[in-house]
N, C-alpha and C. Protein backbone atom coordinates (compact mmCIF):
# COMPACT_ATOMS: atom_id res chain seq x y z
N UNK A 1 -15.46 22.18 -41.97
CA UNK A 1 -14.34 22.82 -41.25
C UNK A 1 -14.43 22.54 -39.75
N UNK A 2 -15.27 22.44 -39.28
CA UNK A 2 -15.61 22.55 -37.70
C UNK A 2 -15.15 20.81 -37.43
N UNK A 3 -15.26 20.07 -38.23
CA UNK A 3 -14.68 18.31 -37.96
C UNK A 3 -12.99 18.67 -37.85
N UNK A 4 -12.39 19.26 -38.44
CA UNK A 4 -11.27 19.48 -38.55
C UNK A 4 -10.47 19.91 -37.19
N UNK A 5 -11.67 21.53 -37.21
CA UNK A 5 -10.62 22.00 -35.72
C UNK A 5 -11.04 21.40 -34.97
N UNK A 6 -12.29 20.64 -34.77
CA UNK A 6 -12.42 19.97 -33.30
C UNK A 6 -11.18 18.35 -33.23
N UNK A 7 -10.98 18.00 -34.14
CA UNK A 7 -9.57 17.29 -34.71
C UNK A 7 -8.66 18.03 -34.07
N UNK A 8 -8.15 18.88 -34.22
CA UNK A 8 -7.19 20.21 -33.80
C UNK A 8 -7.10 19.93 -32.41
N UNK A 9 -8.14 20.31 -32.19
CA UNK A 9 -8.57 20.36 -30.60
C UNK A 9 -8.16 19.46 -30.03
N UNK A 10 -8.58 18.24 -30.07
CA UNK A 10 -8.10 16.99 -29.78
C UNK A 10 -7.22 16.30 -29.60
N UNK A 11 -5.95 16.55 -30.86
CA UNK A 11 -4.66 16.51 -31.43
C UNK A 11 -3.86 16.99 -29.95
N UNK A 12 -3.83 18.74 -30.27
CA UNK A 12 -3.47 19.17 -29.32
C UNK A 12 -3.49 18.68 -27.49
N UNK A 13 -4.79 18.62 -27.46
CA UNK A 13 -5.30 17.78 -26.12
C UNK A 13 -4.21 16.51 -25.71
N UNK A 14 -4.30 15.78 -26.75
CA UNK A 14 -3.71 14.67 -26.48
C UNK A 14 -1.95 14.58 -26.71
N UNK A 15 -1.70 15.79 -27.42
CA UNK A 15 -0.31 15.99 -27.34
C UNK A 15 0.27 16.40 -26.13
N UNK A 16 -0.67 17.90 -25.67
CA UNK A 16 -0.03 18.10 -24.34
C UNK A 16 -0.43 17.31 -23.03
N UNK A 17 -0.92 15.97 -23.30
CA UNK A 17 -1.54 15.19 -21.95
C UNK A 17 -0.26 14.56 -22.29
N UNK A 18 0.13 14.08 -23.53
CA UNK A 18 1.42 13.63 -23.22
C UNK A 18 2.49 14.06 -22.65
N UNK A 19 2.92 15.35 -23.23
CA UNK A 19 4.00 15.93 -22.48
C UNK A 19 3.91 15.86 -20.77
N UNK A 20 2.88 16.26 -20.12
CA UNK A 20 1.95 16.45 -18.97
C UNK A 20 2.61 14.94 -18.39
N UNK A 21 2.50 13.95 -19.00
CA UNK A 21 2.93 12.95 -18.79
C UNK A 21 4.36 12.25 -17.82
N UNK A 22 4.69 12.61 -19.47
CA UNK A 22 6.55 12.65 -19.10
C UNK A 22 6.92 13.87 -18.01
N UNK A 23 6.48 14.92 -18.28
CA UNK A 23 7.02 15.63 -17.25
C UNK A 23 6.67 14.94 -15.72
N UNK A 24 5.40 15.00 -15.41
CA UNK A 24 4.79 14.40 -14.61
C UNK A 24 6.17 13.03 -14.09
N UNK A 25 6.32 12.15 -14.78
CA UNK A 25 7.22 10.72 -14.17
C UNK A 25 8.48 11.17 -13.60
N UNK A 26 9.00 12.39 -14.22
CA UNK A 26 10.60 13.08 -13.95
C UNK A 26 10.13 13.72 -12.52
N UNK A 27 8.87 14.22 -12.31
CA UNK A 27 8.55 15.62 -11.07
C UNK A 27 8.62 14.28 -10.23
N UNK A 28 7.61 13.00 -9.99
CA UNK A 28 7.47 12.30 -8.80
C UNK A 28 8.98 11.56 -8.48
N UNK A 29 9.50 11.80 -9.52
CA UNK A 29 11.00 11.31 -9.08
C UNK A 29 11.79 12.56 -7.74
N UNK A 30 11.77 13.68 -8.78
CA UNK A 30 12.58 14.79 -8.82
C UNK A 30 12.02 15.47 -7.28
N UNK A 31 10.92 15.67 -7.12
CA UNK A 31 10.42 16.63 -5.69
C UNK A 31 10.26 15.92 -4.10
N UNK A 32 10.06 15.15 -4.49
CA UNK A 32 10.03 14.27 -3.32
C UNK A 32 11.76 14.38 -2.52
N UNK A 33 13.06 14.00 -4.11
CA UNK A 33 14.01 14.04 -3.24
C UNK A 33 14.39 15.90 -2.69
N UNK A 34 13.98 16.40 -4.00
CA UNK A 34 14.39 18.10 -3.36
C UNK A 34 13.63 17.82 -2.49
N UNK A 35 12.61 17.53 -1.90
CA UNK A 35 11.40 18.38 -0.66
C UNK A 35 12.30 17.47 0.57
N UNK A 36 13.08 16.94 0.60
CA UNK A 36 13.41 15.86 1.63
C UNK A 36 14.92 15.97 1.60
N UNK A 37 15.71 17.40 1.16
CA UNK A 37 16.92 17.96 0.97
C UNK A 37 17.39 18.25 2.34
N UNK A 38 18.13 18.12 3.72
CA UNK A 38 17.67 19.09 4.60
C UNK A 38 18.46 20.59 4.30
N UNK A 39 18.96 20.68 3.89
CA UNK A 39 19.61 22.10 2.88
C UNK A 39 18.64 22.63 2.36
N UNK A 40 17.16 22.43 1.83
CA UNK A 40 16.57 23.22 1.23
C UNK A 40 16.01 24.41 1.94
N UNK A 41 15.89 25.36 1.26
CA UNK A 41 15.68 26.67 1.90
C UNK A 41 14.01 27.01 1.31
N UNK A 42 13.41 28.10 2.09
CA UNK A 42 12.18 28.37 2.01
C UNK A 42 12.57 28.79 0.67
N UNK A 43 13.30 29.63 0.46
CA UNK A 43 12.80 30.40 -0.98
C UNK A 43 12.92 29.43 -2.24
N UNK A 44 13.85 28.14 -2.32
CA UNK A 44 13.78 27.05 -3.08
C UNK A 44 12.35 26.22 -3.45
N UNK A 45 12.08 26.13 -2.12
CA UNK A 45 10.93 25.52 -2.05
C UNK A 45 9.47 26.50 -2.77
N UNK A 46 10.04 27.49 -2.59
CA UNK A 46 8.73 28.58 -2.98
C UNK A 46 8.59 28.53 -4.56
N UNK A 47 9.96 28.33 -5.39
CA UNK A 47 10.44 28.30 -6.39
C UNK A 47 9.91 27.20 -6.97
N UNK A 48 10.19 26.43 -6.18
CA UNK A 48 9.44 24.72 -6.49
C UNK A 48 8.12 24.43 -6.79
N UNK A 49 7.35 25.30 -6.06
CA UNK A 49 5.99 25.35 -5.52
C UNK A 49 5.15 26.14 -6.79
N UNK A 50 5.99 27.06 -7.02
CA UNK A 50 5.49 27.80 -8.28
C UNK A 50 5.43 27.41 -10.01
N UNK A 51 6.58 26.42 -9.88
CA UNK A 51 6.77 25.81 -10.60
C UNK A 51 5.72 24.24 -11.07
N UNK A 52 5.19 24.24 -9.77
CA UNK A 52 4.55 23.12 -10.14
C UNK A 52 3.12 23.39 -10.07
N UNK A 53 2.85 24.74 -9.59
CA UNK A 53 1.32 25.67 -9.48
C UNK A 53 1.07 25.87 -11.05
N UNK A 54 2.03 26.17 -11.77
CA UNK A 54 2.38 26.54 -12.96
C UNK A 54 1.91 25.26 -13.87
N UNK A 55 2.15 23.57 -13.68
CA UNK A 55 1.92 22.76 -14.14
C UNK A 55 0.40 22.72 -13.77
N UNK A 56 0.21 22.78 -12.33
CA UNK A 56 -1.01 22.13 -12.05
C UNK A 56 -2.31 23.31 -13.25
N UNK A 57 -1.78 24.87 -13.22
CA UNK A 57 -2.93 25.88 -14.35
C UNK A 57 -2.75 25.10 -15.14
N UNK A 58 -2.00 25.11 -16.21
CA UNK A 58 -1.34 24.59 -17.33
C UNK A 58 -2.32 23.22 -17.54
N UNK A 59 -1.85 22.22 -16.59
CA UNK A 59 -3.07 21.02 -16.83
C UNK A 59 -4.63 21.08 -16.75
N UNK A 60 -4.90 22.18 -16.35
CA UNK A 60 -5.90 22.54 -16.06
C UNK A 60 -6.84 22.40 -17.37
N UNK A 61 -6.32 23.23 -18.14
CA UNK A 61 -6.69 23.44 -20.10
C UNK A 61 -6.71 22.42 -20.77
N UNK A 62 -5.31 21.29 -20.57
CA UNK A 62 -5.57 20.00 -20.80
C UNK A 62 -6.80 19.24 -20.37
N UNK A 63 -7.06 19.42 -19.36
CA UNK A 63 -8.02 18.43 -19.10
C UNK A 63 -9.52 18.93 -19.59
N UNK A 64 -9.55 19.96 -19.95
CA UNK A 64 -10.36 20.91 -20.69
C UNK A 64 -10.59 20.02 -22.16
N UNK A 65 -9.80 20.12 -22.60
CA UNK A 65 -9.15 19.65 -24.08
C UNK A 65 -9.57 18.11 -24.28
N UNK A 66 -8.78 17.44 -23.35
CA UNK A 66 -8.89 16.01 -23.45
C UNK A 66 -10.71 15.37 -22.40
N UNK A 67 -12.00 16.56 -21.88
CA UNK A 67 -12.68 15.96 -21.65
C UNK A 67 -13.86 16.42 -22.55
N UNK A 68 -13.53 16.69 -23.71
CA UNK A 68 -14.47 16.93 -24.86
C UNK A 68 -15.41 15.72 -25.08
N UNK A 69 -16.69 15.69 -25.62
CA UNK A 69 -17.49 14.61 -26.20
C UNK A 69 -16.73 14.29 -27.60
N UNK A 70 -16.63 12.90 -27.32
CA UNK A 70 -16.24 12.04 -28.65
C UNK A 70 -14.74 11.50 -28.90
N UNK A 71 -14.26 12.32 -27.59
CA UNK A 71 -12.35 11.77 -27.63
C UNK A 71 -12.45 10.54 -26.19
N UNK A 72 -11.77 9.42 -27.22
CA UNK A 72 -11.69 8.31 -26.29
C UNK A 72 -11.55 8.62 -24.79
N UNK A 73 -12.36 7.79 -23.91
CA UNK A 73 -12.39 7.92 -22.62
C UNK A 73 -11.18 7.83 -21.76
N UNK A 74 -10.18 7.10 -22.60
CA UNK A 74 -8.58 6.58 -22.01
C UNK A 74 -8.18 8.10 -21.75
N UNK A 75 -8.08 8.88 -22.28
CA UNK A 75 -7.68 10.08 -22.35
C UNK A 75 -7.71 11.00 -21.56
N UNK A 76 -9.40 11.03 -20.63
CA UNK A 76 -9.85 11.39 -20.09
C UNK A 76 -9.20 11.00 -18.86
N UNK A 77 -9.77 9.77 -18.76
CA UNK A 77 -9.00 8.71 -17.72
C UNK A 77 -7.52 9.22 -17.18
N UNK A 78 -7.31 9.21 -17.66
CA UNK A 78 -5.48 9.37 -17.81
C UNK A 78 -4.93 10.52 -17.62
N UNK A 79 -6.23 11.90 -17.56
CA UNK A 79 -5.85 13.26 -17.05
C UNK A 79 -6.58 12.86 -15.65
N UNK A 80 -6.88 12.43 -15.60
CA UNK A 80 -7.75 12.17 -14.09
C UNK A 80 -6.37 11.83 -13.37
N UNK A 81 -6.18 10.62 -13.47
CA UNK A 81 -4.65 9.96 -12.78
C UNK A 81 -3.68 11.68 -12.51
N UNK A 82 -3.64 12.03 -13.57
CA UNK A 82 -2.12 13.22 -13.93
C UNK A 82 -2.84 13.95 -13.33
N UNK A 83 -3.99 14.18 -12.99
CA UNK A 83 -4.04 15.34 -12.08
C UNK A 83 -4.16 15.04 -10.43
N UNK A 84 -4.64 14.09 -10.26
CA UNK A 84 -4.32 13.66 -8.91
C UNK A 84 -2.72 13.73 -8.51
N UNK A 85 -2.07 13.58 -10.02
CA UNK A 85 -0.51 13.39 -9.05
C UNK A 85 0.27 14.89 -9.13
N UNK A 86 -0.62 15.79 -10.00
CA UNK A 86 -0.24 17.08 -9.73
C UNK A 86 -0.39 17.66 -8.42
N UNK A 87 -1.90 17.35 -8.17
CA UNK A 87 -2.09 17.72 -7.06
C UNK A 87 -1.44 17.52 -5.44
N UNK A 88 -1.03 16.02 -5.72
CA UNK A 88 -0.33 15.38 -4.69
C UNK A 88 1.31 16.62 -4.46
N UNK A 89 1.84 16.58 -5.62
CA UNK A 89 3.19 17.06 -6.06
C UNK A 89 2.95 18.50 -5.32
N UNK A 90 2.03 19.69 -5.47
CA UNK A 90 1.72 20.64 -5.01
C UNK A 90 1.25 20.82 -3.67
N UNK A 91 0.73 19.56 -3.20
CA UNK A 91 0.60 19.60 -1.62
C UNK A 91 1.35 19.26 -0.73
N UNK A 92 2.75 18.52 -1.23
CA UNK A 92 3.87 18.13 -1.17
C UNK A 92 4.48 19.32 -0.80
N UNK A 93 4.67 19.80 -1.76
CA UNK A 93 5.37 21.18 -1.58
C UNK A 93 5.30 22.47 -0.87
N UNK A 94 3.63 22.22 -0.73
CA UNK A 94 2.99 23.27 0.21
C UNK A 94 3.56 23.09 1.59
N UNK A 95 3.49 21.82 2.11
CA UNK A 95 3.54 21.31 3.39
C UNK A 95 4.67 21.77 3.32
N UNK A 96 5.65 21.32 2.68
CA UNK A 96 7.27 21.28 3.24
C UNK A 96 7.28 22.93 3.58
N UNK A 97 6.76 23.86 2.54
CA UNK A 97 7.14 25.00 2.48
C UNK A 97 6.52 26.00 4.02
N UNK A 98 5.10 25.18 4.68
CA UNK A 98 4.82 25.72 5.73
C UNK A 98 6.16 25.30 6.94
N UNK A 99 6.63 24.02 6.82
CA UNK A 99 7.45 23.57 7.82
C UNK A 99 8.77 24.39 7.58
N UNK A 100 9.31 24.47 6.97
CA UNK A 100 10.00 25.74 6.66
C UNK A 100 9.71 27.30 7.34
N UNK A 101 8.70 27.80 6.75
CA UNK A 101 8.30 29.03 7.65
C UNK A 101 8.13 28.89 9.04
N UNK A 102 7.76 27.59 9.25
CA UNK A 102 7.30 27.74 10.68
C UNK A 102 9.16 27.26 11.43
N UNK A 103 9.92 26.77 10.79
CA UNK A 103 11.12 26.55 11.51
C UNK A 103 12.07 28.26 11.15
N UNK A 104 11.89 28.72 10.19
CA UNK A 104 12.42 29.95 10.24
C UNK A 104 12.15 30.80 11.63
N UNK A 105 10.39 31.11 11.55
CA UNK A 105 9.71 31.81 12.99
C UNK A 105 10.31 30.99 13.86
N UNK A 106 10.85 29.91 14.14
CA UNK A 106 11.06 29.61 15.78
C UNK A 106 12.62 29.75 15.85
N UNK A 107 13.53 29.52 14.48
CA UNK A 107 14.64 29.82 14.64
C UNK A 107 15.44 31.34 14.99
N UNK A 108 14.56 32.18 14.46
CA UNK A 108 14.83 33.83 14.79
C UNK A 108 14.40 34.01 16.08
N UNK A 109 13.21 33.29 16.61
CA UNK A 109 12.65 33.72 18.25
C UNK A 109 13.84 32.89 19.19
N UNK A 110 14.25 31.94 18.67
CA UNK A 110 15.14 30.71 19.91
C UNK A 110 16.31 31.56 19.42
N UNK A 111 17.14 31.83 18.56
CA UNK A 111 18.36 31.71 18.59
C UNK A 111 18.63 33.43 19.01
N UNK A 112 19.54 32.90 19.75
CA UNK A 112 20.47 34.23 20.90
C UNK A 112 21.63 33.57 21.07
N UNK A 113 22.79 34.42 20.54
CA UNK A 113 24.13 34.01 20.26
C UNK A 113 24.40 33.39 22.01
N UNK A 114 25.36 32.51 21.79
CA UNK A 114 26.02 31.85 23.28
C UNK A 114 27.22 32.87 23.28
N UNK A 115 26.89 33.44 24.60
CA UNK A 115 28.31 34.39 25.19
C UNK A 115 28.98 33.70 26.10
């Protein structure tokens, strides 16, 4: 029984490294152009940010999964890559989201209606 679920284990692993995947090719498309919107608003971005904090836990287990003894090294490999570009994607977002706060704070201190 224990060959089986660690099978299981594995299965799974390598199913959701896939998904992890595809999602992953749509986000480096997709955030870069939202983060570079000039319309985007802090709370979008916060939305964004959570959303992809959310991927980066989430992969977290994957890579859990897929760095077991005895599952091909490609696998491994290949959460390595996906998590570097999670990470990238989330620091992405961080940044934009400080430049944001910090243009909010200077926009409430500078702006005084013209009489």
């Amino acid at each position: 029984a224990a060959m089986t679920e660690d099978g299981k284990i594995q299965n799974t692993g390598v199913a959701r490294l896939k998904q992890h995947a595809d999602l992953v090719q749509q986000l480096v498309k997709q955030v870069p152009a939202a983060l570079s919107k000039p319309s985007l608003t802090l709370e979008q971005v916060s939305r964004l940010h959570r959303v992809i904090q959310k991927g980066v836990d989430d992969f977290k287990e994957v890579q859990e999964l897929v760095n077991r003894p005895g599952l091909d090294e490609t696998y491994s490999r290949a959460a390595g890559s996906l998590a570097k570009i999670w990470s990238h994607l989330s620091s992405a977002a961080e940044a934009r989201m400080e430049d944001l706060a910090k243009n909010d704070a200077d926009e409430s201190d500078m702006q005084k209606p013209d009489e």
